[in-house]
N, C-alpha and C. Protein backbone atom coordinates (compact mmCIF):
# COMPACT_ATOMS: atom_id res chain seq x y z
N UNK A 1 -28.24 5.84 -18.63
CA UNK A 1 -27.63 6.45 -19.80
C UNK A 1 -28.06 5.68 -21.05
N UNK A 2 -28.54 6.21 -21.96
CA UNK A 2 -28.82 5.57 -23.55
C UNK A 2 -27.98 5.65 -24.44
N UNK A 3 -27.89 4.44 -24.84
CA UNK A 3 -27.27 4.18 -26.00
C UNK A 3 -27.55 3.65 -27.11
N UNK A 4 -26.86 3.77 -28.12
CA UNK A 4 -27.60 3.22 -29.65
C UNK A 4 -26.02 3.28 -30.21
N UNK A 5 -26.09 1.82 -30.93
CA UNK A 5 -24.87 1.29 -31.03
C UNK A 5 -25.34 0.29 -32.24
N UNK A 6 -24.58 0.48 -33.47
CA UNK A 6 -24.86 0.77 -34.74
C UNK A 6 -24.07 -0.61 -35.18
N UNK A 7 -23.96 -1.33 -36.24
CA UNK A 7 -22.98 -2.27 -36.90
C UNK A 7 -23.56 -2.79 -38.15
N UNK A 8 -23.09 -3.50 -38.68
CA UNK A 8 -22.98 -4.19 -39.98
C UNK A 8 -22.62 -3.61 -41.06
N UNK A 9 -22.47 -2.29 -40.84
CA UNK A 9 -21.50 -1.47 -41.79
C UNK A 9 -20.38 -2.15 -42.88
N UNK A 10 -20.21 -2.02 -43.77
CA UNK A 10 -19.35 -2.25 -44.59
C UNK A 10 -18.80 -2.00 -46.18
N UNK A 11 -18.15 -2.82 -46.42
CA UNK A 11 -17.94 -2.48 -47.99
C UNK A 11 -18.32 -3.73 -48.85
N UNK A 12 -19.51 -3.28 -49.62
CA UNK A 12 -20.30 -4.05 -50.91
C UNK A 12 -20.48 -3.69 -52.01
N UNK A 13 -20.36 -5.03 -53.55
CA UNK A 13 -20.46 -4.76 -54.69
C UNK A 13 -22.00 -4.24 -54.93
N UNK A 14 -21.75 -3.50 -55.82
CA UNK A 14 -23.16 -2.98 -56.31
C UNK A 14 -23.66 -4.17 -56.43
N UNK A 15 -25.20 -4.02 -55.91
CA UNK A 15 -26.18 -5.50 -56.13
C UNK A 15 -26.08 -6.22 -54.87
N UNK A 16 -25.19 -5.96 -53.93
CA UNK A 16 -25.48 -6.61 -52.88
C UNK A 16 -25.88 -6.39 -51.66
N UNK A 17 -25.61 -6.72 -50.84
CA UNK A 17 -26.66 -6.63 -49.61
C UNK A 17 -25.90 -6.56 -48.59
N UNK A 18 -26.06 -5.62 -47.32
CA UNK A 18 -26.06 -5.96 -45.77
C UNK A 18 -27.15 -5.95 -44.79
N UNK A 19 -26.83 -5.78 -43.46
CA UNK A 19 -28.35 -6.04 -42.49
C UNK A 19 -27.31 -5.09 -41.21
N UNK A 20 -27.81 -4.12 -41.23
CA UNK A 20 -26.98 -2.90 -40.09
C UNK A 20 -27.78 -3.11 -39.04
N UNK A 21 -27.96 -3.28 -37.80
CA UNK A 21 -28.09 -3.53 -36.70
C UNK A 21 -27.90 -2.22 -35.81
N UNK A 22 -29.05 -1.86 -34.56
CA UNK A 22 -29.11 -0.90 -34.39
C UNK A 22 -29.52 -1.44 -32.16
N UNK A 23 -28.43 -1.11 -31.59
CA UNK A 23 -28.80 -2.26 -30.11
C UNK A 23 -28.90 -1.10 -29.15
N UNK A 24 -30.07 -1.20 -28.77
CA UNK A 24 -30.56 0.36 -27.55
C UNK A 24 -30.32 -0.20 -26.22
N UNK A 25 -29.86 0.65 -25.68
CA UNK A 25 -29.81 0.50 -23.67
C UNK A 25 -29.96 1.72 -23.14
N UNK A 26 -30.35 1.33 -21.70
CA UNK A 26 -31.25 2.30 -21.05
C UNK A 26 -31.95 2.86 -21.17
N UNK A 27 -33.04 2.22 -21.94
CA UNK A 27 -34.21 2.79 -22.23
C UNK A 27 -35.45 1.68 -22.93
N UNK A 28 -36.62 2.21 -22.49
CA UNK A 28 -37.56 1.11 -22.31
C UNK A 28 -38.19 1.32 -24.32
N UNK A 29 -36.80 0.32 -24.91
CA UNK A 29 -36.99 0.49 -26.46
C UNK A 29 -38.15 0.13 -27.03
N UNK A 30 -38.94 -0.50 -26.65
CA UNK A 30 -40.44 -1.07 -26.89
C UNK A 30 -41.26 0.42 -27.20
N UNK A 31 -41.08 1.53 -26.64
CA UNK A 31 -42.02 2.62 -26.25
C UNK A 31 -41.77 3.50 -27.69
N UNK A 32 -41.08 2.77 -28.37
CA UNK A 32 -40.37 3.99 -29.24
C UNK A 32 -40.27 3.69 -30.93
N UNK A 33 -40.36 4.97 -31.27
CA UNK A 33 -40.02 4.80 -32.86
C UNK A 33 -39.04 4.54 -33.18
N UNK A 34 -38.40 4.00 -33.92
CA UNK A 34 -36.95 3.58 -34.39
C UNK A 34 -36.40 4.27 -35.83
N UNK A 35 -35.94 4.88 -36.40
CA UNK A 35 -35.14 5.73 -37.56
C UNK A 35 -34.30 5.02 -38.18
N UNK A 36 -34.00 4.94 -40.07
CA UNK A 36 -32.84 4.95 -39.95
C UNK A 36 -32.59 6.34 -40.86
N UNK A 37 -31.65 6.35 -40.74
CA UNK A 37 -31.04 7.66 -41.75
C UNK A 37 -29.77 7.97 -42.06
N UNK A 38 -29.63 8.59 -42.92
CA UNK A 38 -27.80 8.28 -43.87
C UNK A 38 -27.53 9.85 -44.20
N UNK A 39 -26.07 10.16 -44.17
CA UNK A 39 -25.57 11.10 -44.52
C UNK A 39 -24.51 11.07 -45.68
N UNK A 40 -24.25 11.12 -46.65
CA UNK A 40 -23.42 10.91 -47.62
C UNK A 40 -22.92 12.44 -47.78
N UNK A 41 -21.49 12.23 -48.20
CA UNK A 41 -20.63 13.51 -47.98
C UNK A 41 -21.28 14.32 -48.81
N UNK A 42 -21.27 15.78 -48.22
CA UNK A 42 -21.66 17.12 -48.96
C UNK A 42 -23.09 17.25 -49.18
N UNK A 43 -23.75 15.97 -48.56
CA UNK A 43 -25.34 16.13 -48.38
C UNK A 43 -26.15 15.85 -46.95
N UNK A 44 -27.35 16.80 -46.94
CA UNK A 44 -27.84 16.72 -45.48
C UNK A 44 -28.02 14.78 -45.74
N UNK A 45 -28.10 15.10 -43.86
CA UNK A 45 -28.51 13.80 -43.50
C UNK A 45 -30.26 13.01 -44.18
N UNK A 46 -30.64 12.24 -44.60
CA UNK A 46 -31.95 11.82 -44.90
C UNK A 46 -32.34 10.83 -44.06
N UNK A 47 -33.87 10.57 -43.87
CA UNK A 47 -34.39 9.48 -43.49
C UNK A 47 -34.65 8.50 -44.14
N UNK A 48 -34.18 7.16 -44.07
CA UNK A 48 -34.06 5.95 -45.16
C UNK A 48 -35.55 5.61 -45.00
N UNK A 49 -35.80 4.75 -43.23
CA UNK A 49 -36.73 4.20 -42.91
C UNK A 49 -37.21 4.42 -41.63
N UNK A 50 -38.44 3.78 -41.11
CA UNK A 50 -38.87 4.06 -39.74
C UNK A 50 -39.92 3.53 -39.61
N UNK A 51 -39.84 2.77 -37.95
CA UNK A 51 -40.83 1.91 -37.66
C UNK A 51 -41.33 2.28 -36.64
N UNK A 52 -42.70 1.84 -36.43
CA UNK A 52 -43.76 2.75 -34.94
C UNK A 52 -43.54 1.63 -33.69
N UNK A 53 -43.73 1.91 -32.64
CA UNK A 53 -43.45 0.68 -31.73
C UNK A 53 -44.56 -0.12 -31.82
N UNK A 54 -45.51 0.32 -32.84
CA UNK A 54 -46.59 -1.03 -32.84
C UNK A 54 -46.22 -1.80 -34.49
N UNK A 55 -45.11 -1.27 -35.42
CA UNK A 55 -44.19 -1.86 -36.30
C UNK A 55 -45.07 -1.47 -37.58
N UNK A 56 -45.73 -0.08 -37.49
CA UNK A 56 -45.91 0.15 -38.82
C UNK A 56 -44.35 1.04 -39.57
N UNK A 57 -44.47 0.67 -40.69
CA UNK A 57 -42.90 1.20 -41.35
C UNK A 57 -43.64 2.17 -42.45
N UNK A 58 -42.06 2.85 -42.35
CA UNK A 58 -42.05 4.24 -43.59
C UNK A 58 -41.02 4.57 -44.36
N UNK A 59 -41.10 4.22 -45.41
CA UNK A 59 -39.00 4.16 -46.24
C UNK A 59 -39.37 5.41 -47.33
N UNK A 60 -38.22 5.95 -47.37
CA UNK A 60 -37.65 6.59 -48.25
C UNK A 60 -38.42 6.46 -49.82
N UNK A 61 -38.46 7.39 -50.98
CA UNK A 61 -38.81 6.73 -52.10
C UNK A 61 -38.02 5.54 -52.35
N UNK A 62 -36.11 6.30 -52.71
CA UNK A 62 -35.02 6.34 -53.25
C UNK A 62 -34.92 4.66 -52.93
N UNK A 63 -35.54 4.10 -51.50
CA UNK A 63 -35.00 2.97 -50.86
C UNK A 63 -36.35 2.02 -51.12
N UNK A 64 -37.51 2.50 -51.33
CA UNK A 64 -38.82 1.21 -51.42
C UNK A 64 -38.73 0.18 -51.86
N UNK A 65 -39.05 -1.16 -51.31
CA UNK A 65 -38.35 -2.13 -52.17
C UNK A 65 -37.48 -3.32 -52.22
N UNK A 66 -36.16 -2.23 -51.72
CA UNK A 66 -35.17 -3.02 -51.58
C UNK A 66 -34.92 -3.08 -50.84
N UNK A 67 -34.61 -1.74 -49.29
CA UNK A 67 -34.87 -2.04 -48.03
C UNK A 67 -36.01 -2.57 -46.92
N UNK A 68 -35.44 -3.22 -45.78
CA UNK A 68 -36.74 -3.48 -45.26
C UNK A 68 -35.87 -3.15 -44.07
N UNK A 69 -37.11 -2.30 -42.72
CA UNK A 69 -36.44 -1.95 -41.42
C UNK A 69 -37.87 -3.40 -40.44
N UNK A 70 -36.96 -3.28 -39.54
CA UNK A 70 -37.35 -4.02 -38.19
C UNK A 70 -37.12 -4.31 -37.18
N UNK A 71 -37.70 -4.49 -36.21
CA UNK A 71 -37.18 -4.26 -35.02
C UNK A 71 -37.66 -5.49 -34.45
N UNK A 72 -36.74 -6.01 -33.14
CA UNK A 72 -36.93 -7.50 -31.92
C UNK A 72 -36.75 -6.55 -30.88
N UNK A 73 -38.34 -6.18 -30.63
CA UNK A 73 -38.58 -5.39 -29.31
C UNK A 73 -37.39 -6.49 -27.88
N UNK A 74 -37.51 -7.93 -27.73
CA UNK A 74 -36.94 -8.60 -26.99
C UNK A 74 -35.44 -7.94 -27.10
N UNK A 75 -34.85 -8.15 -27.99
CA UNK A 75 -33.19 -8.02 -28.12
C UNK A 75 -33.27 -6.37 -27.85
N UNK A 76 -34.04 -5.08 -28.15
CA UNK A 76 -33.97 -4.26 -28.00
C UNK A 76 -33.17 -3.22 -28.76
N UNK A 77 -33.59 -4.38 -30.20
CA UNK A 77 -32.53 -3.90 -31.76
C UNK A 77 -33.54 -3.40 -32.63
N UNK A 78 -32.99 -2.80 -33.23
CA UNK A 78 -33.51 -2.40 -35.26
C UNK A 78 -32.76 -2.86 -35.77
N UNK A 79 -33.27 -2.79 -36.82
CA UNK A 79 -32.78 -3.51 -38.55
C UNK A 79 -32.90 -2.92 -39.42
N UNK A 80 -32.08 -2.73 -40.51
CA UNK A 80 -32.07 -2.29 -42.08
C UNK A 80 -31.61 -3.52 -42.45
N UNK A 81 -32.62 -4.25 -43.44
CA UNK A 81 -31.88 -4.88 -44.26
C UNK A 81 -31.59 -4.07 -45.76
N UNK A 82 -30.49 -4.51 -46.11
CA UNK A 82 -30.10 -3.82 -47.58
C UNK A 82 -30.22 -4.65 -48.41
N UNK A 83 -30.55 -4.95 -49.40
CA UNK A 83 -30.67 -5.64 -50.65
C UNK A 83 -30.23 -4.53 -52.19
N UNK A 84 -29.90 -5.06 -53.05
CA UNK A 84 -29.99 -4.47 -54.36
C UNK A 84 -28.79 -3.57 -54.38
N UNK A 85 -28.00 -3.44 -53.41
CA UNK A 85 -27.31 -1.95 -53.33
C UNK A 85 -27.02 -1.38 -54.77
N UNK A 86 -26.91 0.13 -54.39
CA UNK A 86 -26.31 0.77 -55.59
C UNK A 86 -25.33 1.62 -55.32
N UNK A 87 -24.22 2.14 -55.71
CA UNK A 87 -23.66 3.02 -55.30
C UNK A 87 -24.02 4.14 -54.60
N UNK A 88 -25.06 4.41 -55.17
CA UNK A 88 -25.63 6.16 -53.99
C UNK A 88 -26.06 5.69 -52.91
N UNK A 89 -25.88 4.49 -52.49
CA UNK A 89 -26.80 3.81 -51.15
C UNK A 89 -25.17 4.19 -50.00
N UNK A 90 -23.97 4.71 -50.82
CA UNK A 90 -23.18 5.04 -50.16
C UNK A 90 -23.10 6.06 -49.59
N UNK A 91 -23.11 5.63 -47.80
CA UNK A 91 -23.37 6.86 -46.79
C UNK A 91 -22.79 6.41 -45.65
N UNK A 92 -22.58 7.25 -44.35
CA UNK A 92 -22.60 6.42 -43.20
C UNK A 92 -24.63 6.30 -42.63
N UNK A 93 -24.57 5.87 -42.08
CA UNK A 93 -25.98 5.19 -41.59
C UNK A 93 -26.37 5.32 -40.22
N UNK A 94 -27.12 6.69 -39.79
CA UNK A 94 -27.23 6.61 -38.30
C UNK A 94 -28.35 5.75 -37.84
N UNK A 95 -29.00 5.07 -36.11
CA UNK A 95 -30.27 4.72 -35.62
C UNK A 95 -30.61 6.22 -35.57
N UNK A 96 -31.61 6.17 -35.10
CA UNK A 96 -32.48 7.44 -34.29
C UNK A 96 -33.72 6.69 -33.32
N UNK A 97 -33.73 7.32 -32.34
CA UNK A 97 -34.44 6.46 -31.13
C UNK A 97 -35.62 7.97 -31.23
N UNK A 98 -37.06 7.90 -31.43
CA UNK A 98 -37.47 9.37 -31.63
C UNK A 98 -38.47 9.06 -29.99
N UNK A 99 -38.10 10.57 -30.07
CA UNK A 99 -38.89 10.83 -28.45
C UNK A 99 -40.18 12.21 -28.75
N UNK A 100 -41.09 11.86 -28.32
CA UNK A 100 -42.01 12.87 -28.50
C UNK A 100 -42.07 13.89 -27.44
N UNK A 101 -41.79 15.23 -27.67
CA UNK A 101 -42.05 16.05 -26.47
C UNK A 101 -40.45 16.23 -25.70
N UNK A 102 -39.48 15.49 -26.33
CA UNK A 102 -38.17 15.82 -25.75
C UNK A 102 -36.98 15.19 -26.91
N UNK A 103 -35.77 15.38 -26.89
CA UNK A 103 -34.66 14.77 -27.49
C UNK A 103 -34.40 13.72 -27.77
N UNK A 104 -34.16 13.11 -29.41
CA UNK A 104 -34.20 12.33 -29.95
C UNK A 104 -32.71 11.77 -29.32
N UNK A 105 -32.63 10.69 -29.98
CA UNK A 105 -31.43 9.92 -29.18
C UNK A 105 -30.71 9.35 -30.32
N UNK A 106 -29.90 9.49 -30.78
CA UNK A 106 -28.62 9.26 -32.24
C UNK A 106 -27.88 7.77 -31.93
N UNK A 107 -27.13 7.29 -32.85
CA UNK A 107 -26.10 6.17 -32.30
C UNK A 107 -24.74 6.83 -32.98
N UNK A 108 -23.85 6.05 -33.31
CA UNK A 108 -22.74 7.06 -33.91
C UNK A 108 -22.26 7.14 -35.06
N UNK A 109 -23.16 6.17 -36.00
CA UNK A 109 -23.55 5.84 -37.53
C UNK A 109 -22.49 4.50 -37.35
N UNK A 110 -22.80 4.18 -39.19
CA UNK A 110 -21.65 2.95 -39.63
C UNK A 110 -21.30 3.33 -40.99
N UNK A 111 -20.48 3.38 -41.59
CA UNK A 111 -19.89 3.07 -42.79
C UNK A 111 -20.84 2.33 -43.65
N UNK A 112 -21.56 3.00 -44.97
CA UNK A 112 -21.67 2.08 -45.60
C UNK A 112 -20.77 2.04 -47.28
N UNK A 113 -20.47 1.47 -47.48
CA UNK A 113 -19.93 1.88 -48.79
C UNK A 113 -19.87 1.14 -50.46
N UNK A 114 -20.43 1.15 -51.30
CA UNK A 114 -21.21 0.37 -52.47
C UNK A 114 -20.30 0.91 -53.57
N UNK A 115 -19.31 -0.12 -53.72
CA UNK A 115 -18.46 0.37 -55.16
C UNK A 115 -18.10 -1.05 -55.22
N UNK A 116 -17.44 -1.35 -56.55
CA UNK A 116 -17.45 -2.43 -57.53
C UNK A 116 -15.61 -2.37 -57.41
């Protein structure tokens, strides 16, 4: 059974920073692309960032910069780090585990939330 199990979620002043954590099981996470992506109320979900399992990355305009994604194929995690926040960086924050040729694999998001 796979899982993707999400954290570092929280509540930050504009300008600051978290590092959301993204921990896969049952499944051979090395083989795979890693996602992140955010839903903020009353808007579709977007893709922030995304890394190839050989760790080339792809961010968002909105996010260039200030985020950085990564992954410890060993621990069998991703990473967003956040830097700079701004208020619109307020969303919850899903992983996405991407599968080619079959069903992507979700975690259950985190809270993020950027007010002063």
């Amino acid at each position: 059974q796979v899982q993707l199990v999400e954290s570092g979620g929280g509540l930050v002043q504009p300008g600051g920073s978290l590092r959301l954590s993204c921990a896969a099981s049952g499944i051979i996470f090395s083989l795979y692309t890693m996602g992140w992506y955010r839903q903020a109320p009353g808007k579709q979900r977007e893709m922030v960032a995304a890394i190839t399992k050989d760790g080339r990355t792809n961010y968002a305009d909105s996010v260039k910069g200030r985020f950085t994604i990564s992954r410890d194929n060993a621990k069998s995690t991703a990473y967003l780090q956040m830097n700079s926040l701004k208020p619109e960086d307020t969303a919850v924050y899903y992983c996405k585990l991407q599968r080619i040729g079959a069903s992507d694999y979700w975690g259950q998001g985190t809270q993020v939330t950027v007010s002063s």
